[in-house]
C-alpha atoms as a PDB file:
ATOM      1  CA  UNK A   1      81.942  84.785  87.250  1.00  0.00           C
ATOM      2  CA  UNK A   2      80.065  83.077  89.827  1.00  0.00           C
ATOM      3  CA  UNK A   3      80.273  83.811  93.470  1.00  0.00           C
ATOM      4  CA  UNK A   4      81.779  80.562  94.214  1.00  0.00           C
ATOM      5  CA  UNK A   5      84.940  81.409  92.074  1.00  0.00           C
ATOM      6  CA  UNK A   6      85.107  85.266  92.893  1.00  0.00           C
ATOM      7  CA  UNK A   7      87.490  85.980  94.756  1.00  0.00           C
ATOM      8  CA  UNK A   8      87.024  87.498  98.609  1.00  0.00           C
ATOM      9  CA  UNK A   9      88.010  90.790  99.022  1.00  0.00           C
ATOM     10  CA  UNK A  10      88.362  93.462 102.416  1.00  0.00           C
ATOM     11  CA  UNK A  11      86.772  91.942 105.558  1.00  0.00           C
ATOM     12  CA  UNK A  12      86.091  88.157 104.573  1.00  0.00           C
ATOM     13  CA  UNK A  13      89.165  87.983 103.202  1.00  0.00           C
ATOM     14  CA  UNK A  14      90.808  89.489 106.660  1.00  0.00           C
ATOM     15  CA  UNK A  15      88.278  86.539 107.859  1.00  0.00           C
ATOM     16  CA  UNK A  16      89.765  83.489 106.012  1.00  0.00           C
ATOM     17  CA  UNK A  17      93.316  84.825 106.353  1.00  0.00           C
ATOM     18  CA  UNK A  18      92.717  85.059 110.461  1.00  0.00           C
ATOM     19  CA  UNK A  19      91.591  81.966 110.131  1.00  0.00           C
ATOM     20  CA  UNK A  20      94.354  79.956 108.059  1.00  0.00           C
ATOM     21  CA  UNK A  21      96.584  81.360 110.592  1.00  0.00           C
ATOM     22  CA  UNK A  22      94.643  79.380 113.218  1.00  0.00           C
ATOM     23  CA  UNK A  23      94.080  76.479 111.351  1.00  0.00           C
ATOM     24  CA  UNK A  24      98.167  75.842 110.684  1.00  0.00           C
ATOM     25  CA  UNK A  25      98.315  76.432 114.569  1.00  0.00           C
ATOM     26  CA  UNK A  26     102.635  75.994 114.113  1.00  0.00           C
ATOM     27  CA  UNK A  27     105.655  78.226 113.194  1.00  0.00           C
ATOM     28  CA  UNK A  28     103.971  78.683 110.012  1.00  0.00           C
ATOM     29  CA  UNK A  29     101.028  80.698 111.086  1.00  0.00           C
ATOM     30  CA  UNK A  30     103.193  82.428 113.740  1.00  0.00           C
ATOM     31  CA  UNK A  31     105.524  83.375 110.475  1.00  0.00           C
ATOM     32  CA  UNK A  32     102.147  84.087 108.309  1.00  0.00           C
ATOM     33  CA  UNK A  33     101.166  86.456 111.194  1.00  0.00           C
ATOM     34  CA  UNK A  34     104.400  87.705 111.659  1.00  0.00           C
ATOM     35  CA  UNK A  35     104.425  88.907 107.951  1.00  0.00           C
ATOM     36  CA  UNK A  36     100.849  90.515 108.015  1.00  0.00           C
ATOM     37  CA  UNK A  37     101.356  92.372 110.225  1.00  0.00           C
ATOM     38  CA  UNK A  38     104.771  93.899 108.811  1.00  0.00           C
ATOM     39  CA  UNK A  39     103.060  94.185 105.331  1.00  0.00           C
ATOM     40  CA  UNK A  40     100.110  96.334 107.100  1.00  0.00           C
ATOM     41  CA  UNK A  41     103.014  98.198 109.408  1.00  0.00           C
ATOM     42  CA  UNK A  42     104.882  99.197 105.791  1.00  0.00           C
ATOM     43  CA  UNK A  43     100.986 100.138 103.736  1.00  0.00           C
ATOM     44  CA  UNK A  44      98.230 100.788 106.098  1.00  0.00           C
ATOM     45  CA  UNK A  45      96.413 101.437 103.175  1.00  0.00           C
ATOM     46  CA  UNK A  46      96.797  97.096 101.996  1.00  0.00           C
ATOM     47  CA  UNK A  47      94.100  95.550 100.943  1.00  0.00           C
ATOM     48  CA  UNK A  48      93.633  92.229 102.094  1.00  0.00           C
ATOM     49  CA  UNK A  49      92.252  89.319  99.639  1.00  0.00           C
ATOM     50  CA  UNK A  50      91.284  85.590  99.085  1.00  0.00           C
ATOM     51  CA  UNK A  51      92.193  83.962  95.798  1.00  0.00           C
ATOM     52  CA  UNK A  52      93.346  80.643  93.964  1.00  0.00           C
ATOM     53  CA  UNK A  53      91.222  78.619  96.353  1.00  0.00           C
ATOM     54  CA  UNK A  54      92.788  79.901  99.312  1.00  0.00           C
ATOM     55  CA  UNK A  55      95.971  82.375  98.600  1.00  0.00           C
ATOM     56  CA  UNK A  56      96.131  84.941 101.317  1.00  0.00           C
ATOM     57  CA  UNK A  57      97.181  88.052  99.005  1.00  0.00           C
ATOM     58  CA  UNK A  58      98.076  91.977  99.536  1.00  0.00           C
ATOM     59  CA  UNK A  59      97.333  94.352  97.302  1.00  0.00           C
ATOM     60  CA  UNK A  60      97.550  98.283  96.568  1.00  0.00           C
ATOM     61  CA  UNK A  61      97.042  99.413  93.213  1.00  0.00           C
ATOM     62  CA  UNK A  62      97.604  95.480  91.940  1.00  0.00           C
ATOM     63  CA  UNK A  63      98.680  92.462  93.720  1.00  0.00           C
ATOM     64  CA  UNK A  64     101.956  93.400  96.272  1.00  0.00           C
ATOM     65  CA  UNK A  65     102.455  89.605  97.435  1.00  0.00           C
ATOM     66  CA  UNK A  66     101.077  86.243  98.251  1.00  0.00           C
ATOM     67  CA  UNK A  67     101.523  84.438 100.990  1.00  0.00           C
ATOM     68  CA  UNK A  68     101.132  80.883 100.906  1.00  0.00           C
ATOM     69  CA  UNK A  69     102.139  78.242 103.281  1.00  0.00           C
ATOM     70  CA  UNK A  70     103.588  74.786 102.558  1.00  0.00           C
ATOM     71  CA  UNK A  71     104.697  72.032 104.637  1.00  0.00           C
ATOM     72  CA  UNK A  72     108.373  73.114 105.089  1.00  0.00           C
ATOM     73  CA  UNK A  73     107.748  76.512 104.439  1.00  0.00           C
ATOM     74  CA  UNK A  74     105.708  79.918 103.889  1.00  0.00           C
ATOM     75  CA  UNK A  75     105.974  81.482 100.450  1.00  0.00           C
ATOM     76  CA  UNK A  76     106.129  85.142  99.962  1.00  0.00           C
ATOM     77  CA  UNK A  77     106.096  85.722  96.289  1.00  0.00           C
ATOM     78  CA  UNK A  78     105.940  89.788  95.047  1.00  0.00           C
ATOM     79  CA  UNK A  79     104.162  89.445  92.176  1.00  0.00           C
ATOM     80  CA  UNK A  80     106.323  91.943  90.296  1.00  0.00           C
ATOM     81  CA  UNK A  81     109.528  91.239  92.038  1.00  0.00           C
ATOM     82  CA  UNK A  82     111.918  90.858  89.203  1.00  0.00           C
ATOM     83  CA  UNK A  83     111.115  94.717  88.787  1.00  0.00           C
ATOM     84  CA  UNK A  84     112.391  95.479  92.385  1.00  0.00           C
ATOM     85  CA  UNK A  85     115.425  96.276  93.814  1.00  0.00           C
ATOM     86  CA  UNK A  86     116.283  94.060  96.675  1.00  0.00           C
ATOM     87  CA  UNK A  87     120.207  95.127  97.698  1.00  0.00           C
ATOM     88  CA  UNK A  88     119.412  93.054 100.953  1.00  0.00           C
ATOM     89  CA  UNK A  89     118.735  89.676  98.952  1.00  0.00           C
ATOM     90  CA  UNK A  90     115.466  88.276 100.241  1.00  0.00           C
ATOM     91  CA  UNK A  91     114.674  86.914  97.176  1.00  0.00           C
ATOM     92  CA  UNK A  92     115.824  83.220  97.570  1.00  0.00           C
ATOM     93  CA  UNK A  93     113.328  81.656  95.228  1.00  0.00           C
ATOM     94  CA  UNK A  94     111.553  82.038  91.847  1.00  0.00           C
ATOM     95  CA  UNK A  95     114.351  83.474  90.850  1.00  0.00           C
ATOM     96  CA  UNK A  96     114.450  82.465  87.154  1.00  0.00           C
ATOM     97  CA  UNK A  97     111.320  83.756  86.027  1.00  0.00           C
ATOM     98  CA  UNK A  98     110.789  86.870  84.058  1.00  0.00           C
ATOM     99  CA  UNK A  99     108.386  88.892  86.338  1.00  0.00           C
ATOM    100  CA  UNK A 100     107.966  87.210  90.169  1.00  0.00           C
ATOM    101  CA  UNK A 101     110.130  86.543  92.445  1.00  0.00           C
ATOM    102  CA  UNK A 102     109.859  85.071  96.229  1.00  0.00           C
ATOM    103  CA  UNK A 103     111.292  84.531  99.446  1.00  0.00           C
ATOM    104  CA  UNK A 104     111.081  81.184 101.194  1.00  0.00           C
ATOM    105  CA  UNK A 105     110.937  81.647 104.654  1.00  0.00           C
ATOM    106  CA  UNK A 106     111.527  78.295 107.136  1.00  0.00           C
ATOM    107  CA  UNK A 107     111.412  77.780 110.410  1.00  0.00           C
ATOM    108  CA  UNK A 108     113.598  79.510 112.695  1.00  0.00           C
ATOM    109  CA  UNK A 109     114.656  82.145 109.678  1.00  0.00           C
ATOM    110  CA  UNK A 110     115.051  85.543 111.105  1.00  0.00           C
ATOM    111  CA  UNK A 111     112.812  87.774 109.134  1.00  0.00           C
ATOM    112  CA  UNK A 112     114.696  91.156 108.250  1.00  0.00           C
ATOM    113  CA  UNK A 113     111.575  93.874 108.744  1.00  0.00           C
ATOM    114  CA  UNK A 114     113.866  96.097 107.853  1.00  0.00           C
ATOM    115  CA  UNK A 115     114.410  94.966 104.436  1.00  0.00           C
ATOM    116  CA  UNK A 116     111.236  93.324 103.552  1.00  0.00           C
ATOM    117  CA  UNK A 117     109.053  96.831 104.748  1.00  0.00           C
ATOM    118  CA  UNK A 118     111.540  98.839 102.086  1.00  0.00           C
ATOM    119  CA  UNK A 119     110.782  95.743  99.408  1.00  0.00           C
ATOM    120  CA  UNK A 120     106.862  96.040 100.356  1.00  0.00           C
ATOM    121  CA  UNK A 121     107.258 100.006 100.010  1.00  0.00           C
ATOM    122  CA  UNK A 122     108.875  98.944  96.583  1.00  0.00           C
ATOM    123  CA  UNK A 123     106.058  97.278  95.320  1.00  0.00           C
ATOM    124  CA  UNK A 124     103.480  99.542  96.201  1.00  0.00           C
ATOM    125  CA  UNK A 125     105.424 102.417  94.430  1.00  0.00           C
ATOM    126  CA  UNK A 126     105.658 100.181  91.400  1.00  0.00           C
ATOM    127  CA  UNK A 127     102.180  99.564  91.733  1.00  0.00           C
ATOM    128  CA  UNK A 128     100.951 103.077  91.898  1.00  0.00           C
ATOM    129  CA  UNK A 129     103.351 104.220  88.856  1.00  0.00           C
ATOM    130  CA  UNK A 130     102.177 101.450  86.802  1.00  0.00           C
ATOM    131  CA  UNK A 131      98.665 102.718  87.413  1.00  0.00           C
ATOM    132  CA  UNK A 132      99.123 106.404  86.738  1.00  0.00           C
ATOM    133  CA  UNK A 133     100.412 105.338  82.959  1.00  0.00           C
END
């Protein structure tokens, strides 16, 4: 693979992300910012990355989330989400497909922390079990 199509990992990746946060400069990189943080709050041990031409993504032990950002809205989409429980239904979209789910999050949506730290916790567990087999 050549380095123009590998994907950025650790501190670039922290780099680009900071800096698609200040490039959407609205609600959306407030939101995007927003979510980082809780994501790093529920794993200090995330790893940051840079993918798909520009996909902020999470990982521990395999990919937690994305988080991409559209003009209407910011995408969180767990990338084994039809695995996880989710009693407080943020899952609003992807929800026909066999392994990911997502949440849609647009402006002026109240983000439960609450819930989405316990569905990041989720995925990391997932994660790490799927690992140790």
């Amino acid at each position: 693979m050549s380095k123009a199509t590998q994907p950025d990992n650790g501190k670039d990746a922290s780099a680009h992300i900071d800096a698609r946060i200040k490039e959407l400069g609205d609600w959306r990189g407030a939101m995007l910012k927003r979510i980082r943080a809780i994501i790093h709050k529920a794993d200090p041990d995330v790893v940051e990355a840079w993918k798909w031409r520009g996909v902020p993504v999470w990982e521990h032990d395999g990919i937690i989330c994305t988080g991409e950002s559209y003009k209407a809205v910011v995408k969180l989409t767990f990338a084994k989400g039809a695995a996880l429980d989710d009693p407080a239904k943020l899952f609003n979209a992807s929800l026909d497909g066999n392994v990911r789910r997502a949440i849609d999050i647009h402006e002026g949506d109240e983000i439960n922390e609450k819930a989405l730290t316990a569905l990041i916790r989720a995925a990391v567990a997932l994660n790490e079990k799927k690992k140790r087999k």
